[in-house]
N, C-alpha and C. Protein backbone atom coordinates (compact mmCIF):
# COMPACT_ATOMS: atom_id res chain seq x y z
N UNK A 1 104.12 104.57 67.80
CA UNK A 1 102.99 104.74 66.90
C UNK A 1 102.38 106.12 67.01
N UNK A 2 102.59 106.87 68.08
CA UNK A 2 102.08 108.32 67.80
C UNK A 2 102.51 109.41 67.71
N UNK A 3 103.76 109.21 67.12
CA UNK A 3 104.26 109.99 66.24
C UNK A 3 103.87 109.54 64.48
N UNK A 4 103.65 108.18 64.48
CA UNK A 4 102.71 108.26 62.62
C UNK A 4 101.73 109.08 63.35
N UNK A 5 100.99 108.64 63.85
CA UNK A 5 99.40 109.16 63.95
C UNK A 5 100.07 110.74 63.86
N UNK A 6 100.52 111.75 64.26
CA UNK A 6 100.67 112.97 64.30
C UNK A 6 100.92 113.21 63.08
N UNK A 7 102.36 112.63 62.42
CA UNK A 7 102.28 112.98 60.92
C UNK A 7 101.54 112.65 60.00
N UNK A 8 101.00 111.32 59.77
CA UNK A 8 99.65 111.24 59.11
C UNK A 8 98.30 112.25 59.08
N UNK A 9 97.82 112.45 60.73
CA UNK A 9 97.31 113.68 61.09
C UNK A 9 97.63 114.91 60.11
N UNK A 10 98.68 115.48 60.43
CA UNK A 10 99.48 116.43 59.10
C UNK A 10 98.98 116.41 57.86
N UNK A 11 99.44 115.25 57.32
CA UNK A 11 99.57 115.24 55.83
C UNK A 11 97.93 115.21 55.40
N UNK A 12 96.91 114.61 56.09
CA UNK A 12 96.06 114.09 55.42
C UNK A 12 95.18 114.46 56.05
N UNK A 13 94.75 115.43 57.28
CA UNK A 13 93.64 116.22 57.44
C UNK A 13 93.07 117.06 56.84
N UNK A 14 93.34 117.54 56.09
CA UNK A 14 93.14 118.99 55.25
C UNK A 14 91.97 118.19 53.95
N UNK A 15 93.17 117.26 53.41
CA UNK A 15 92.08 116.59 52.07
C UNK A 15 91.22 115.54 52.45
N UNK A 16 91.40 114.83 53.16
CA UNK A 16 90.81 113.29 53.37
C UNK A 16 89.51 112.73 53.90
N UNK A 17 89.53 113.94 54.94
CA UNK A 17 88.08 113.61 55.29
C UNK A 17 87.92 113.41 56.98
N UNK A 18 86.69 113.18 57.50
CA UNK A 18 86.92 112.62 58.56
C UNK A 18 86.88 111.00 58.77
N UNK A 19 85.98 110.63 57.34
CA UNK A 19 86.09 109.48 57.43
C UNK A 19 87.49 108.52 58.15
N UNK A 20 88.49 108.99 56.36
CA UNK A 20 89.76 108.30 57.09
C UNK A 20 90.87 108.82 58.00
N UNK A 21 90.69 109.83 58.89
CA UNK A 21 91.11 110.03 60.05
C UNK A 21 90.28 109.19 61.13
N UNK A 22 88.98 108.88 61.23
CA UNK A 22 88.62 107.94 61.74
C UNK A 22 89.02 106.56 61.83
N UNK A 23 89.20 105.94 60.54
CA UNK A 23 89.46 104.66 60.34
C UNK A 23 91.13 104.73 60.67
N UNK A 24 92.03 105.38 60.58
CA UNK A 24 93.38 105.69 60.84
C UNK A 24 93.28 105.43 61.97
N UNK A 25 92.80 106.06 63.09
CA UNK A 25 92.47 106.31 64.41
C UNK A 25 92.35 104.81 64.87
N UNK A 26 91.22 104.29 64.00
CA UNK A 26 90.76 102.74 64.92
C UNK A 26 91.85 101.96 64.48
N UNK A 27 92.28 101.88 63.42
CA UNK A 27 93.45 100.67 63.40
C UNK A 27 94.83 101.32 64.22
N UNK A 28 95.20 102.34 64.72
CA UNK A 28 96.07 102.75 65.98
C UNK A 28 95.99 102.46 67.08
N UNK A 29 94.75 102.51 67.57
CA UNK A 29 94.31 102.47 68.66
C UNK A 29 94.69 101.64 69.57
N UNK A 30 95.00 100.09 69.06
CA UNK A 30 95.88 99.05 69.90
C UNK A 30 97.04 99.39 70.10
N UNK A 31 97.24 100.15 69.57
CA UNK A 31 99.00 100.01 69.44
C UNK A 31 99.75 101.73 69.86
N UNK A 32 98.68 102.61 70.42
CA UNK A 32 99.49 103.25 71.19
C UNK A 32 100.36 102.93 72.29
N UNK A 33 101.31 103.63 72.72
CA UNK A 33 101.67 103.58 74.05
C UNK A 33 102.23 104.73 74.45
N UNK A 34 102.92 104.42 75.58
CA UNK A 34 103.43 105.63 76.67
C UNK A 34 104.67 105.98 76.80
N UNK A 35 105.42 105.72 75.65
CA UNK A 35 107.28 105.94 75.91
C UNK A 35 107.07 107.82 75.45
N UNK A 36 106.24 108.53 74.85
CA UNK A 36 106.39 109.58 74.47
C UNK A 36 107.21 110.25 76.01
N UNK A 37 108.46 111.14 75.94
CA UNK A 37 108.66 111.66 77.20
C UNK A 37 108.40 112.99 76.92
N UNK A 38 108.39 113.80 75.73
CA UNK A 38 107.97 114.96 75.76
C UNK A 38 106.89 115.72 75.49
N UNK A 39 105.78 114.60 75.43
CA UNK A 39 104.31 115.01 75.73
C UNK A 39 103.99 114.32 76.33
N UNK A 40 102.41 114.69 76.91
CA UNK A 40 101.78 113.83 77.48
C UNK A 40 100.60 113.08 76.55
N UNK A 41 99.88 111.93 76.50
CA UNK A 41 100.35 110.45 76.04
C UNK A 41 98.64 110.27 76.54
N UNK A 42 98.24 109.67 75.43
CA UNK A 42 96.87 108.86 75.63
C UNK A 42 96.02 107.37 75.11
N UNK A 43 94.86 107.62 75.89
CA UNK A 43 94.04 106.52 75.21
C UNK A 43 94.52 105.28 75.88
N UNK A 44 94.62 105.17 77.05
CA UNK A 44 95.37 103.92 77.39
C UNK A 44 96.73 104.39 77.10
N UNK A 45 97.41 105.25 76.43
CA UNK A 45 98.42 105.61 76.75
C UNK A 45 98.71 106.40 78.29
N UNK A 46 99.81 106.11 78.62
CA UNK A 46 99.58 106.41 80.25
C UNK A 46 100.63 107.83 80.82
N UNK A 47 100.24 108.02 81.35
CA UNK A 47 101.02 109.60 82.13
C UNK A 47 101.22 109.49 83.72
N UNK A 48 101.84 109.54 84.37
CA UNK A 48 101.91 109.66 85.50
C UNK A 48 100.61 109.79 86.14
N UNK A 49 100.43 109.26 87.79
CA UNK A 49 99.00 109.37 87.79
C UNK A 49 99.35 110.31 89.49
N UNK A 50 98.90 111.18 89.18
CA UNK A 50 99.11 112.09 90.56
C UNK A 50 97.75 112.32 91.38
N UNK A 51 97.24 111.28 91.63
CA UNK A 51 95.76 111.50 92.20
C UNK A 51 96.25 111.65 93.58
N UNK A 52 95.27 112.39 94.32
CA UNK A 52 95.76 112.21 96.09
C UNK A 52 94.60 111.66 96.62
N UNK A 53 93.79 110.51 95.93
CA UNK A 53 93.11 109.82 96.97
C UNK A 53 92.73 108.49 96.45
N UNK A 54 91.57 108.02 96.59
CA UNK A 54 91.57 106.76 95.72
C UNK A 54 90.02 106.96 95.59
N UNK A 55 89.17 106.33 94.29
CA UNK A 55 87.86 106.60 94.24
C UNK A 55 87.28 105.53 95.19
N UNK A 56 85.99 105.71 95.09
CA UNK A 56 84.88 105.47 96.39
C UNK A 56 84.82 103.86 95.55
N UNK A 57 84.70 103.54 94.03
CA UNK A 57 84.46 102.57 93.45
C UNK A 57 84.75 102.84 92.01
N UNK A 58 85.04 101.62 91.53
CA UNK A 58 85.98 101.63 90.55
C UNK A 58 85.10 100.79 89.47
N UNK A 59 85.47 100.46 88.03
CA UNK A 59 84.62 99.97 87.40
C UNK A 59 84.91 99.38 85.91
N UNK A 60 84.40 99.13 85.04
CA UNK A 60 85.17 98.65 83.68
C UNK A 60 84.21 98.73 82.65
N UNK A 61 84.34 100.07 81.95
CA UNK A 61 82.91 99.50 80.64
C UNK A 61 83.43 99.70 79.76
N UNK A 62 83.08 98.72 78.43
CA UNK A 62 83.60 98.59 77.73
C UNK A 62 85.51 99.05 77.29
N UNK A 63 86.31 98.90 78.13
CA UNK A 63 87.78 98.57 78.53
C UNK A 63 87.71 99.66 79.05
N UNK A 64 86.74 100.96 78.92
CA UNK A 64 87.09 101.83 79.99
C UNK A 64 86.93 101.65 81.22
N UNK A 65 88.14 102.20 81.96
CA UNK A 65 88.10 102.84 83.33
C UNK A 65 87.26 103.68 83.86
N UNK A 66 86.10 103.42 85.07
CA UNK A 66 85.47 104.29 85.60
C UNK A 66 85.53 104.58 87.13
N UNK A 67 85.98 105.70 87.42
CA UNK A 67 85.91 105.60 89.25
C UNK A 67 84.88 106.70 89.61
N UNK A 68 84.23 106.55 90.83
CA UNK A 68 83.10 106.86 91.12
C UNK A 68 83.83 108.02 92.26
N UNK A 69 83.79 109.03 91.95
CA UNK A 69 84.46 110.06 92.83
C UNK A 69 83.31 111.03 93.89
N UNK A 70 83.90 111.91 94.31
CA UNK A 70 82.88 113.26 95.39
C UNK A 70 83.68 114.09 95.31
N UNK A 71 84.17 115.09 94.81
CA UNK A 71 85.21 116.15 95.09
C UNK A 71 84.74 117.64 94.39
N UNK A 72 85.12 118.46 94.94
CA UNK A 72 84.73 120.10 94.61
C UNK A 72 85.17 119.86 93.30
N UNK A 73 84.81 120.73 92.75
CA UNK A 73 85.03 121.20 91.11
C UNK A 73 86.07 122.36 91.77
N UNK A 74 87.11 122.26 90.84
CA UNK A 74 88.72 123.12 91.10
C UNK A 74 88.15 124.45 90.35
N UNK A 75 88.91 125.85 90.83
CA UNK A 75 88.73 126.78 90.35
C UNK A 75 89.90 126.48 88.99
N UNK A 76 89.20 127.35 87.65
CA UNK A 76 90.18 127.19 86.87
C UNK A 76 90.55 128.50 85.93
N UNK A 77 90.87 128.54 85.35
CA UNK A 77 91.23 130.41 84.30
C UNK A 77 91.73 130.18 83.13
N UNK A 78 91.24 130.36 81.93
CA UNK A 78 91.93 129.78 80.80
C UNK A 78 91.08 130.52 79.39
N UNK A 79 92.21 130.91 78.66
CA UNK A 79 91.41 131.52 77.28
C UNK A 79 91.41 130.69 76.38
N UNK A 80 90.28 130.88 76.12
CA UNK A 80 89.72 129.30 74.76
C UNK A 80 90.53 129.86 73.19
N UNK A 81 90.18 128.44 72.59
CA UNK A 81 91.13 128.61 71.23
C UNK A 81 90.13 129.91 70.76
N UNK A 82 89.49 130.03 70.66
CA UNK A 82 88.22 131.34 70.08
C UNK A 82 88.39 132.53 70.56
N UNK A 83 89.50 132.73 71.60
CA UNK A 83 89.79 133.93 72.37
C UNK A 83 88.79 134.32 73.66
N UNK A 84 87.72 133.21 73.57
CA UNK A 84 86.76 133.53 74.92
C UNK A 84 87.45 133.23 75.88
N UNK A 85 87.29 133.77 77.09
CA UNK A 85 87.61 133.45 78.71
C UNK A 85 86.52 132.23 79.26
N UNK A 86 87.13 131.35 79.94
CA UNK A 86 86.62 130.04 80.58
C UNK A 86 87.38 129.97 81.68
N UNK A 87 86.39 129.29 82.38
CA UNK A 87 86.53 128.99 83.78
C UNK A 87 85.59 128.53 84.68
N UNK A 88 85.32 127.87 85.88
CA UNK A 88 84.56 126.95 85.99
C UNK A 88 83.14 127.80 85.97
N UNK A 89 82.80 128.41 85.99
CA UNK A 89 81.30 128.89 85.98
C UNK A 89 80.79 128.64 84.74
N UNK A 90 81.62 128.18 83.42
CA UNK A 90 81.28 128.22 82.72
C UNK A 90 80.07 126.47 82.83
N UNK A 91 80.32 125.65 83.92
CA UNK A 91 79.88 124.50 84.15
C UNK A 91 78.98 124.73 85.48
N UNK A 92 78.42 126.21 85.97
CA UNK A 92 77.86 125.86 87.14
C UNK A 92 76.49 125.93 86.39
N UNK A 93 75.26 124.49 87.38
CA UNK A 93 73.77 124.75 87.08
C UNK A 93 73.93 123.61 85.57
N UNK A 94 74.94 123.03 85.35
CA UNK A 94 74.94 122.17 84.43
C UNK A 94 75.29 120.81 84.64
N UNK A 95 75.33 119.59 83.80
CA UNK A 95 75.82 118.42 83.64
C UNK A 95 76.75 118.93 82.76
N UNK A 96 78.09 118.40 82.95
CA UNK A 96 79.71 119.09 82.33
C UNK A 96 80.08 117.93 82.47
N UNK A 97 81.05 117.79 81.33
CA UNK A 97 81.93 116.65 80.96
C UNK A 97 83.44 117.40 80.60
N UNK A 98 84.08 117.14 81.05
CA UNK A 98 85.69 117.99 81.23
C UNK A 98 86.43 116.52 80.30
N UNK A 99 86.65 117.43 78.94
CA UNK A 99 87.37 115.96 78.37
C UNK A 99 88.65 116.60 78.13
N UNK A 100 90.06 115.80 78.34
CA UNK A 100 91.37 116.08 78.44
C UNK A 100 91.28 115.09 76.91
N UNK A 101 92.43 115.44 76.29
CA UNK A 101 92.74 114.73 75.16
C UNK A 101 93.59 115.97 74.52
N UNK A 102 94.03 114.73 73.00
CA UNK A 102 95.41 115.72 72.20
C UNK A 102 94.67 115.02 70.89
N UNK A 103 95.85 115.79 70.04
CA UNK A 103 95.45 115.73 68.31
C UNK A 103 95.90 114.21 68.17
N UNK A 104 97.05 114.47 68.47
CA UNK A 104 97.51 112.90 68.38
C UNK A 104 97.31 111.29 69.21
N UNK A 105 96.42 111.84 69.83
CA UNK A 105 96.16 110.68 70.66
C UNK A 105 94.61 110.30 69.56
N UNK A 106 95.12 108.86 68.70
CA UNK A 106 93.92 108.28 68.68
C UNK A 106 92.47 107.86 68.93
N UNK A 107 92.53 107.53 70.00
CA UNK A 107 91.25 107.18 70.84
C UNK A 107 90.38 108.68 71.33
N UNK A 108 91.16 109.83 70.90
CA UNK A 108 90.63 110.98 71.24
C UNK A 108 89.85 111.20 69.92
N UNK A 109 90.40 111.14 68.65
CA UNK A 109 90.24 110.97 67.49
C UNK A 109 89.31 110.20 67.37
N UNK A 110 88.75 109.30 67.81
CA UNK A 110 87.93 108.08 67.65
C UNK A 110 86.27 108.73 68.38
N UNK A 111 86.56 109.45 69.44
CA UNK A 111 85.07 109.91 70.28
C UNK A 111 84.99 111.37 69.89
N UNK A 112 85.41 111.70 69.28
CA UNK A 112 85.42 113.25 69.33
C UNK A 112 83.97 113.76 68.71
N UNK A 113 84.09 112.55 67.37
CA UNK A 113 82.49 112.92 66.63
C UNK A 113 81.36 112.49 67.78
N UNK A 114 81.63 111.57 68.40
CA UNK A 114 80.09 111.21 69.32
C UNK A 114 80.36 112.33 70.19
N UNK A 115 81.55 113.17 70.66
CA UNK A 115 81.15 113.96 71.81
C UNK A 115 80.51 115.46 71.15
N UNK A 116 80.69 115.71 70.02
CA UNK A 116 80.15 116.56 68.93
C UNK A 116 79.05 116.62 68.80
N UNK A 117 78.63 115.32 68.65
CA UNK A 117 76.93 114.71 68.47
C UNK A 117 76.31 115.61 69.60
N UNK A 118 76.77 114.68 70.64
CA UNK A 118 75.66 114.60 72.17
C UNK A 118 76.02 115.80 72.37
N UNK A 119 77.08 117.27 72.00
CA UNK A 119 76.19 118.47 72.53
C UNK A 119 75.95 118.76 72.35
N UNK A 120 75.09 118.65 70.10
CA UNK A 120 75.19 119.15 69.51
C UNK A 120 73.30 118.89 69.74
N UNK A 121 73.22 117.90 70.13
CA UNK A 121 71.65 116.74 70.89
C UNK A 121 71.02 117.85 71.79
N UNK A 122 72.31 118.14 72.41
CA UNK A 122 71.62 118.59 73.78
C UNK A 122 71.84 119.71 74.36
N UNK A 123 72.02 120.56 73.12
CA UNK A 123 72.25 122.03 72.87
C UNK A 123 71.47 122.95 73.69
N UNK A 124 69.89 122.51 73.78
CA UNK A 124 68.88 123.59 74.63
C UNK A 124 68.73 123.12 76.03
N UNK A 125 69.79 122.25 76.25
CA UNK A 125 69.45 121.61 78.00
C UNK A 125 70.89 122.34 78.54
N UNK A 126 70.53 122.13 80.46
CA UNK A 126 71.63 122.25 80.67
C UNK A 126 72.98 121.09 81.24
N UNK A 127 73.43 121.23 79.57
CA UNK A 127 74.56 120.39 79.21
C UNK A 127 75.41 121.08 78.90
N UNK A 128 77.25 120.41 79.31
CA UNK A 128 78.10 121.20 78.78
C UNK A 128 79.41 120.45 78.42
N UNK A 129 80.11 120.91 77.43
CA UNK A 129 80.97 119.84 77.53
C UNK A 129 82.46 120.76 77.19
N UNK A 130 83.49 120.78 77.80
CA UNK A 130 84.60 121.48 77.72
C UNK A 130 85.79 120.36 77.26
N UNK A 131 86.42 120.52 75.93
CA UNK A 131 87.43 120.23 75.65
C UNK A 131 88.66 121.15 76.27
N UNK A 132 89.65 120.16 76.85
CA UNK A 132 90.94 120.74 77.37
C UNK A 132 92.13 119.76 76.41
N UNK A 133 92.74 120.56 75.61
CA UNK A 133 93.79 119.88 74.99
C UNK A 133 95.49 120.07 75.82
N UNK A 134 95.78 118.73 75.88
CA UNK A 134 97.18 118.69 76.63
C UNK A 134 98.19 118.72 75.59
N UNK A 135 98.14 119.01 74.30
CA UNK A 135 99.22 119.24 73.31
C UNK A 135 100.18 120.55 73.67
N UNK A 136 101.13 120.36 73.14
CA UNK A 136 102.14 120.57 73.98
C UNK A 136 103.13 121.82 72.78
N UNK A 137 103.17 122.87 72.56
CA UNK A 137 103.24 124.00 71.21
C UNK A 137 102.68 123.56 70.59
N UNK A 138 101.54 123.27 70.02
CA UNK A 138 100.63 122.68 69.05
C UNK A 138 99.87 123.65 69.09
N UNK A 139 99.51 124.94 69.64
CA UNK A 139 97.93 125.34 69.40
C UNK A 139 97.33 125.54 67.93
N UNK A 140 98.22 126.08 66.87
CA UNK A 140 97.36 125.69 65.50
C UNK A 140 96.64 124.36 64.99
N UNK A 141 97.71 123.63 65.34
CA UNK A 141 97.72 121.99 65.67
C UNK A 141 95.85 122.02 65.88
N UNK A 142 95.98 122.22 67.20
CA UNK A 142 94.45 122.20 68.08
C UNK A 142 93.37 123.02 67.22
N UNK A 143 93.96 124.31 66.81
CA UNK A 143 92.88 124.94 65.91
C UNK A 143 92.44 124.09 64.82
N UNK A 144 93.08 123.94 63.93
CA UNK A 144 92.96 122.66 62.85
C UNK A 144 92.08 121.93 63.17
N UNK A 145 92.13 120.90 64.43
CA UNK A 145 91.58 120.03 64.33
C UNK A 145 90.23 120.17 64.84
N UNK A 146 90.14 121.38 65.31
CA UNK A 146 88.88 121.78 66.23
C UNK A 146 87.95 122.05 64.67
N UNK A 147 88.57 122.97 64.02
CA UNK A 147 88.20 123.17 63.03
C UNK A 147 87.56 121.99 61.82
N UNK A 148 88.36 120.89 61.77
CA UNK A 148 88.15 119.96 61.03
C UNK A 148 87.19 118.92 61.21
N UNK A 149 86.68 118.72 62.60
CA UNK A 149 86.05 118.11 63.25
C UNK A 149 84.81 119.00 63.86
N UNK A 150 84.60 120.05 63.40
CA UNK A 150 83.59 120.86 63.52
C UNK A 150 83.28 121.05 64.98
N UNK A 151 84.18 121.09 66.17
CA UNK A 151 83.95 121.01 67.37
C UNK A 151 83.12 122.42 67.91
N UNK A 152 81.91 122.01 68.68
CA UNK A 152 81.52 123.24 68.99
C UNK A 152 81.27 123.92 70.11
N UNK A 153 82.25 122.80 71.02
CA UNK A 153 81.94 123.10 72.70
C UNK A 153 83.36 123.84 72.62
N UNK A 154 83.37 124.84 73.56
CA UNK A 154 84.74 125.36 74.19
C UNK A 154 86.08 124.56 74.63
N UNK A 155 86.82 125.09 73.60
CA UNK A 155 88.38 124.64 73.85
C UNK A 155 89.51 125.13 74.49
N UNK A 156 90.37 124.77 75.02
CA UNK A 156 91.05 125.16 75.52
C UNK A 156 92.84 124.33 75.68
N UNK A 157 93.45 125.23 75.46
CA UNK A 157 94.95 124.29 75.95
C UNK A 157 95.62 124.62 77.18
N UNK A 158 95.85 123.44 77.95
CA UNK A 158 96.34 123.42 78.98
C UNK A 158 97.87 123.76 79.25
N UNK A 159 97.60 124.77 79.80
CA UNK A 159 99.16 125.35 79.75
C UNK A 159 99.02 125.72 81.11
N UNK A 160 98.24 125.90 82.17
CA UNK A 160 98.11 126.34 83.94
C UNK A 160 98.08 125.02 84.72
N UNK A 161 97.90 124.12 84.46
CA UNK A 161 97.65 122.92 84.94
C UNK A 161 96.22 122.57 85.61
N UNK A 162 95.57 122.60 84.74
CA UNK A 162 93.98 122.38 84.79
C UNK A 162 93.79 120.77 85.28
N UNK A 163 94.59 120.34 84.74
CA UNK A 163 94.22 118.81 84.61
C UNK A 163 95.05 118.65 86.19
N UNK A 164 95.84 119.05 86.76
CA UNK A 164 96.49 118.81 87.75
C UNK A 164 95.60 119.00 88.86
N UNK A 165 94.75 119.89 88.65
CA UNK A 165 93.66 120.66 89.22
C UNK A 165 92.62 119.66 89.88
N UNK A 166 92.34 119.25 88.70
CA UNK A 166 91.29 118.25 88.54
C UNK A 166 91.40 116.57 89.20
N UNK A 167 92.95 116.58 89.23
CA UNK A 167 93.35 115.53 90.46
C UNK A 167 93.82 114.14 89.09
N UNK A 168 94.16 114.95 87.85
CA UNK A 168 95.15 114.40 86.82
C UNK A 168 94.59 113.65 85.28
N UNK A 169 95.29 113.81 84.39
CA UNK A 169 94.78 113.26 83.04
C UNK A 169 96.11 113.05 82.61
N UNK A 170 96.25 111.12 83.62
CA UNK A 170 97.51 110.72 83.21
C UNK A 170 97.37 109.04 82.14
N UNK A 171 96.18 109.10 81.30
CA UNK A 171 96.08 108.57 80.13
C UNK A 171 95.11 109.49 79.68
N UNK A 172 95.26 109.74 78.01
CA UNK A 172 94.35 110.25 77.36
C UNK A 172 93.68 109.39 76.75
N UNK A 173 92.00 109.55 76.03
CA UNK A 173 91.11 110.68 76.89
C UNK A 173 90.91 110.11 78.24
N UNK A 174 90.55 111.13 79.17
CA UNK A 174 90.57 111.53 80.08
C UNK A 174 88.97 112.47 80.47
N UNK A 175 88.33 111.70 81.14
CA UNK A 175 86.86 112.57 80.93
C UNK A 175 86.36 112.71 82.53
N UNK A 176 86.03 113.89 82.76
CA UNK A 176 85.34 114.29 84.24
C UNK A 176 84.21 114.42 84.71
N UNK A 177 82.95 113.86 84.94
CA UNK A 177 81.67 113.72 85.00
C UNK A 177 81.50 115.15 85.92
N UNK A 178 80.76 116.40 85.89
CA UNK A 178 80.47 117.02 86.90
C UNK A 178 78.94 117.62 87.08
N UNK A 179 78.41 117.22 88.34
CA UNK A 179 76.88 117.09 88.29
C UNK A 179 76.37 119.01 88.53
N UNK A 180 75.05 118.78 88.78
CA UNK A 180 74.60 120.12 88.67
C UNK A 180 75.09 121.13 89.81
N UNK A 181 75.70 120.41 91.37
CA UNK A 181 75.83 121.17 91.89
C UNK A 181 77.67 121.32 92.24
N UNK A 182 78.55 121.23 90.98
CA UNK A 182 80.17 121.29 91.21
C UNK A 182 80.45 120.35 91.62
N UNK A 183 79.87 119.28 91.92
CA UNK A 183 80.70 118.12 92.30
C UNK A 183 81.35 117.04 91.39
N UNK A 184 82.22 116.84 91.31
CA UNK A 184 83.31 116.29 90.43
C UNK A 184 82.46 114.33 90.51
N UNK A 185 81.93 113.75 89.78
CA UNK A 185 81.26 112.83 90.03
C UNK A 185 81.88 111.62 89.57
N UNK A 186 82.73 111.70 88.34
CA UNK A 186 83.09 110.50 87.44
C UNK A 186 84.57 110.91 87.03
N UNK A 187 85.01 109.69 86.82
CA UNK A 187 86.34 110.14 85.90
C UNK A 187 86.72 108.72 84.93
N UNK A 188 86.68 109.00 83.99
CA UNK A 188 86.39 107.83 82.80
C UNK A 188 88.25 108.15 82.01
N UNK A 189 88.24 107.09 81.71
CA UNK A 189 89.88 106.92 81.86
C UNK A 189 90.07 105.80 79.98
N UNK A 190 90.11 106.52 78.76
CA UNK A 190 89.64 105.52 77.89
C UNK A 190 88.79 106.54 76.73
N UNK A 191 88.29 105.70 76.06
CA UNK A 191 87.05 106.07 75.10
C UNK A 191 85.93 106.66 76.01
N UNK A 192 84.95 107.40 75.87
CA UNK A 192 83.93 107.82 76.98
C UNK A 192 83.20 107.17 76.49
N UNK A 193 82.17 105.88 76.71
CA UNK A 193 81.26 105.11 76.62
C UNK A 193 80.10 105.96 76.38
N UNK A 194 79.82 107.09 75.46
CA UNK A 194 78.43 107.51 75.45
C UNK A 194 77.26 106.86 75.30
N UNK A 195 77.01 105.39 74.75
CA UNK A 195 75.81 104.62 74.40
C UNK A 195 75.58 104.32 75.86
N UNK A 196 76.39 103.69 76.35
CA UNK A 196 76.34 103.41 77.66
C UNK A 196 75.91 104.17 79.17
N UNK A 197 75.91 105.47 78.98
CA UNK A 197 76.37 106.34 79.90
C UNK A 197 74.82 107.13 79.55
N UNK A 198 74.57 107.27 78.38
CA UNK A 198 73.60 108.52 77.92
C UNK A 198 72.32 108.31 78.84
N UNK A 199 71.62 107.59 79.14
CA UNK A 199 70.51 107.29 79.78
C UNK A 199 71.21 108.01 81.43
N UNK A 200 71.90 107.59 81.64
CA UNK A 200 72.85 108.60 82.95
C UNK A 200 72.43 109.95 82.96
N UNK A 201 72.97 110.47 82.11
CA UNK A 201 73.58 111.77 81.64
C UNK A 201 72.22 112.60 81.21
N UNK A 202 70.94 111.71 80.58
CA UNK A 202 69.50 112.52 80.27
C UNK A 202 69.26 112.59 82.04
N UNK A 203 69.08 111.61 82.38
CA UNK A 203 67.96 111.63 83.86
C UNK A 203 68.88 112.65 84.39
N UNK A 204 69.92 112.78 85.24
CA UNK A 204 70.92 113.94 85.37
C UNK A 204 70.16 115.31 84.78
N UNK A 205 70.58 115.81 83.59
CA UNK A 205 69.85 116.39 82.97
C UNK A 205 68.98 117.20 83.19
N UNK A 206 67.43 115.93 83.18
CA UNK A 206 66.51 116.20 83.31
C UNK A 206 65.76 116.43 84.47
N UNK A 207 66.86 115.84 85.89
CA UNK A 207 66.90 116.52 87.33
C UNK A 207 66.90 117.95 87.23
N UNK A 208 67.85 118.20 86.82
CA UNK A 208 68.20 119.98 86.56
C UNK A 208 67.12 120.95 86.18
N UNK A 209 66.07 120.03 84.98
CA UNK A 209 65.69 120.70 84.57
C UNK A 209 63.90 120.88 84.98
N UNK A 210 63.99 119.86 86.43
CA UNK A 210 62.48 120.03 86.52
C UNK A 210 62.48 120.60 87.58
């Protein structure tokens, strides 16, 4: 199924809307899986999982996966689709959300507008949110869709192994909670539960900011 979703993607981003790339998205969404061998694979689609430890506590919201981690924030180096330079400072003194995802992964397709929203909310705080795309020769691909979806946080494609870095984004999306002082806090494995999470993510926040 995600290879339609990619060519559909194709044919029908340009005219259609976001609407029905949305609604495309949700009726996919069951029915991804993980046989892709020459990309890497999301949304409950699964990727190898190369973690080297195990989280402190583990969790389930709404079918997402949540593990409750402690780990340094990885040094990283990477030029954004915009030609800016990124790298982790771009997240120090902030609440950062490190989201891994692809064009073709559905369920990436499905949160992309709420993750749009909430930084779009929380533009004058210090909030940050870094898209890392794992598409694989796609970068117009990625421009497109960054473009189409009006994304306005910093992008980037993973071509150094960022995500390896980060201790892995072996289902997409793939999301990294990191608090104000580099510490790697969350790793949400799924849709990112923002209704759920946001009351989190203000008090956080609003630690920072008093």
């Amino acid at each position: 199924m995600a290879s339609i979703m990619t060519e559909s993607y194709r044919n029908h981003l340009p005219g259609r809307g976001l609407g029905a790339i949305v609604l495309l998205a949700a009726l996919l969404v069951t029915s991804c899986s993980g046989d892709r061998s020459d990309e890497r694979t999301g949304g409950g689609i699964g990727l190898e999982d190369n973690r080297t430890g195990s989280p402190a506590r583990t969790e389930t919201i709404n079918g997402t996966s949540v593990a409750y981690l402690s780990q340094d924030l990885p040094s990283f180096s990477a030029q954004g689709i915009r030609g800016e330079s990124i790298d982790e400072r771009l997240l120090e003194g902030r609440i950062s959300l490190v989201n891994f995802w692809a064009t073709w992964c559905g369920p990436c397709i499905i949160e992309t507008p709420e993750l749009v929203g909430l930084y779009e909310e929380w533009s004058d705080r210090p909030f940050q949110i870094l898209g890392v795309s794992m598409d694989t020769y796609a970068d117009q691909e990625v421009v497109d869709f960054v473009d189409n979806f009006e994304v306005t946080y910093p992008v980037f494609v993973d071509t150094m192994g960022v995500a390896d870095a980060f201790g892995g984004a072996f289902a997409l999306p793939t999301t990294y909670l990191v608090d104000g002082t580099g510490t790697v806090v969350r790793r949400y494995i799924g849709l990112f539960p923002v209704s759920r999470v946001r009351a989190e993510l203000d008090s956080l926040i609003t630690a920072l900011e008093s």
